[in-house]
C-alpha atoms as a PDB file:
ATOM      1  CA  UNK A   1      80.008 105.714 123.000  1.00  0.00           C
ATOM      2  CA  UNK A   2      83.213 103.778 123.446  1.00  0.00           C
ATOM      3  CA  UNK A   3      87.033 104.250 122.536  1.00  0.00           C
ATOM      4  CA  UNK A   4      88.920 102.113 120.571  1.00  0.00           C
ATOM      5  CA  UNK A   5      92.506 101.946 118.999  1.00  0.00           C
ATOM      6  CA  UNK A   6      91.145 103.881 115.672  1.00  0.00           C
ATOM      7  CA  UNK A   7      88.685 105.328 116.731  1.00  0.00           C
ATOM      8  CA  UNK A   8      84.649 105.340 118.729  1.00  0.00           C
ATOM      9  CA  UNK A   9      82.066 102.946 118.809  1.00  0.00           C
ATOM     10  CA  UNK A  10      78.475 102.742 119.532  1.00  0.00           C
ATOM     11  CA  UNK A  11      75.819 100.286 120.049  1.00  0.00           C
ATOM     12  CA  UNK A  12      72.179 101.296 119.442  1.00  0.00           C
ATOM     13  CA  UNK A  13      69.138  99.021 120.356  1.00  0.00           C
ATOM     14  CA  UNK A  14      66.092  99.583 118.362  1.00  0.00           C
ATOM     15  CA  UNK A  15      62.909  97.739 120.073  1.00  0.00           C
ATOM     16  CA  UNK A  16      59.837  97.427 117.459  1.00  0.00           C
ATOM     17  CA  UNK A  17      57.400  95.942 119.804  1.00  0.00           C
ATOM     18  CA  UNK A  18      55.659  93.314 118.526  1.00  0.00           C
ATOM     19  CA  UNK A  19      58.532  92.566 115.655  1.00  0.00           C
ATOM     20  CA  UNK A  20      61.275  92.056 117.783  1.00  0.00           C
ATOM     21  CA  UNK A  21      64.875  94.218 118.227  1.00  0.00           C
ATOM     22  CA  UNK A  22      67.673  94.671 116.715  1.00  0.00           C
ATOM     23  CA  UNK A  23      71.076  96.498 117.044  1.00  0.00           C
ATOM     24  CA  UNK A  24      72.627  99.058 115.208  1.00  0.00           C
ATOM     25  CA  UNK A  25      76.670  99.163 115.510  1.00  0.00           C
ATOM     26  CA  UNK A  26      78.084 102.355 114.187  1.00  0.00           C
ATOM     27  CA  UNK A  27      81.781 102.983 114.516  1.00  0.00           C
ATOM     28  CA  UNK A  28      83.592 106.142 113.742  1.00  0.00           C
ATOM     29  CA  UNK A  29      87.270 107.397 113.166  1.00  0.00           C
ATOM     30  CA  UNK A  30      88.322 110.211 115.431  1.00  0.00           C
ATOM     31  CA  UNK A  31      87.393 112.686 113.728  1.00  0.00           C
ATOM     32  CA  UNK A  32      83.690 110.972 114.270  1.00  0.00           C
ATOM     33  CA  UNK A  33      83.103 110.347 110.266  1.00  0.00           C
ATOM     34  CA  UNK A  34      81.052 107.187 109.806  1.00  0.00           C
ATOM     35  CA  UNK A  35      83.312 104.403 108.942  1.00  0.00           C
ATOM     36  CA  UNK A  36      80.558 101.458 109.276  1.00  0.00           C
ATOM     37  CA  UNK A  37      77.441 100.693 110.220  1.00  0.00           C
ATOM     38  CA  UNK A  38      75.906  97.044 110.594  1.00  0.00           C
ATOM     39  CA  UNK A  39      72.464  95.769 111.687  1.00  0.00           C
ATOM     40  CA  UNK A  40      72.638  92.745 114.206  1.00  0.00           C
ATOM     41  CA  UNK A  41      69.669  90.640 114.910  1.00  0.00           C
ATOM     42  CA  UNK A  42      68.984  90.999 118.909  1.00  0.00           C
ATOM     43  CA  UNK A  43      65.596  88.708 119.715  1.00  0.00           C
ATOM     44  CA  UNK A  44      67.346  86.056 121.853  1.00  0.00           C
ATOM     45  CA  UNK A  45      70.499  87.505 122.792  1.00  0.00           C
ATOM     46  CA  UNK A  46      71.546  91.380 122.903  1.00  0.00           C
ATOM     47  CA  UNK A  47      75.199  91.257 121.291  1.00  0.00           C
ATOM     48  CA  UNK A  48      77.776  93.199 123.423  1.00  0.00           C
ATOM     49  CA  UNK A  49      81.094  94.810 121.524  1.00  0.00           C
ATOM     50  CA  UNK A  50      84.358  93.547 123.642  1.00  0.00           C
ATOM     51  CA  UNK A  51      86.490  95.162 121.432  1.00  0.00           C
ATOM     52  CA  UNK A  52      88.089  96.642 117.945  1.00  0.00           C
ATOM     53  CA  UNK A  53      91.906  95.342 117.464  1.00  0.00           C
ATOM     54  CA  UNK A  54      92.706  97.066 113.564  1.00  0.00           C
ATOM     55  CA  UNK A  55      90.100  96.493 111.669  1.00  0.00           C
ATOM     56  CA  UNK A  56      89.277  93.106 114.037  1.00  0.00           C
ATOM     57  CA  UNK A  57      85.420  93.546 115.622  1.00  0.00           C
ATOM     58  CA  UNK A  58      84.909  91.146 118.185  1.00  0.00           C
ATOM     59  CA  UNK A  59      81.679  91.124 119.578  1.00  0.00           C
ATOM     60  CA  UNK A  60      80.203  88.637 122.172  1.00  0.00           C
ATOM     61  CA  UNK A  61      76.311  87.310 122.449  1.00  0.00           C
ATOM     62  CA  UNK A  62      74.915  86.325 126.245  1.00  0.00           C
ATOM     63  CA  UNK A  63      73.145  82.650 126.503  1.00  0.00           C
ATOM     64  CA  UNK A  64      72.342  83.011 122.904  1.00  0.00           C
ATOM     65  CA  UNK A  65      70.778  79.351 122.506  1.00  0.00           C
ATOM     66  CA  UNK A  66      73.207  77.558 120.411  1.00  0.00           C
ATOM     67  CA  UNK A  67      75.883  74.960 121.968  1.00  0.00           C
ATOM     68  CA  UNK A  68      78.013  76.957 119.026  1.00  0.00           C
ATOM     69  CA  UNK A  69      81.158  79.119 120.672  1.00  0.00           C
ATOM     70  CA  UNK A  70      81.586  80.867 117.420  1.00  0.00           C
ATOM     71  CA  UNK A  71      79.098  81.951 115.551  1.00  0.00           C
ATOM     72  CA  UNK A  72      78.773  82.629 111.722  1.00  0.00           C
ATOM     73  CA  UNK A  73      78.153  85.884 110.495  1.00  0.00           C
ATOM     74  CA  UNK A  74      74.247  84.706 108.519  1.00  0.00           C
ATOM     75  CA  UNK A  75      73.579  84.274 112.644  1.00  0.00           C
ATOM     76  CA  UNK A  76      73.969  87.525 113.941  1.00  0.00           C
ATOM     77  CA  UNK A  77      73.812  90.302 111.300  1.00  0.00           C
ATOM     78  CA  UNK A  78      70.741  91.680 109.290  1.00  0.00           C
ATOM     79  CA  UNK A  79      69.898  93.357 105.999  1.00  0.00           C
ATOM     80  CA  UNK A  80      72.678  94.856 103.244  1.00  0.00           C
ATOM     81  CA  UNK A  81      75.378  93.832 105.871  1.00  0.00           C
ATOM     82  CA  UNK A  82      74.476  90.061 105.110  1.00  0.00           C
ATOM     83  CA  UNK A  83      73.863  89.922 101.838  1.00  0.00           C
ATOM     84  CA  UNK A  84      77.228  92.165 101.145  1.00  0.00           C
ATOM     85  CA  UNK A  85      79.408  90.231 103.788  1.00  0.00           C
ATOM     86  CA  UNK A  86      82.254  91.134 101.157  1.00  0.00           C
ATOM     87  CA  UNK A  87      82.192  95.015 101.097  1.00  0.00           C
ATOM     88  CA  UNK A  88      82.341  95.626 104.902  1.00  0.00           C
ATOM     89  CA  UNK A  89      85.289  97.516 105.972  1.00  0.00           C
ATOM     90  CA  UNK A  90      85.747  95.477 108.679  1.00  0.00           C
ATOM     91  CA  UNK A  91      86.297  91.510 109.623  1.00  0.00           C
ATOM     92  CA  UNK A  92      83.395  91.057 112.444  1.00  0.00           C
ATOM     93  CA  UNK A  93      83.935  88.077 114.611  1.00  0.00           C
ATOM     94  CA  UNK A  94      81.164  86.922 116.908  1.00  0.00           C
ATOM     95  CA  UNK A  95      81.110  84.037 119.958  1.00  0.00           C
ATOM     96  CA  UNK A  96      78.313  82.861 122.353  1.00  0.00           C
ATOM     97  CA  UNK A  97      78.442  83.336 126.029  1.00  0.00           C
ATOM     98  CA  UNK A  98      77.238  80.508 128.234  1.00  0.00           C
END
């Protein structure tokens, strides 16, 4: 778990064999309540958080093959946190890493 400006921050990775990985980003105020939780897509590149600036989530993706520098959000997250892009507490930002 990491420390941040408002709060903590963890990164779980959840390997399903056969049907790939994914992450799980959960970050928490200091009190540790659950303030978010998103679901990022980890087959080809394991995202990495580099930091949370306000309500700001930058996060960074290692030789993630796409000549893109900054990637869209339908690229890297899965499930209720894509189709709800809108109702997320926080502004995620994401960038490929040659």
């Amino acid at each position: 778990m990491s420390k941040y400006d408002s709060g903590y921050a963890e990164m779980l990775f959840i390997d399903q064999g056969a049907w790939g990985s994914y992450v799980e980003l959960k970050i928490y105020d200091f009190d540790m309540k659950l303030m978010e939780s998103i679901f990022m897509r980890s087959e080809d590149a394991i995202p990495s958080l580099d930091s949370i600036k306000g309500k700001d989530v930058y996060i960074s993706c290692q030789n993630l093959p796409s000549n893109d520098s900054i990637l869209g959000h339908d690229r890297c997250v899965l499930g209720e946190s894509l189709w709800s892009k809108d109702k997320l507490k926080y502004n995620y930002h994401f960038r490929s890493i040659r």
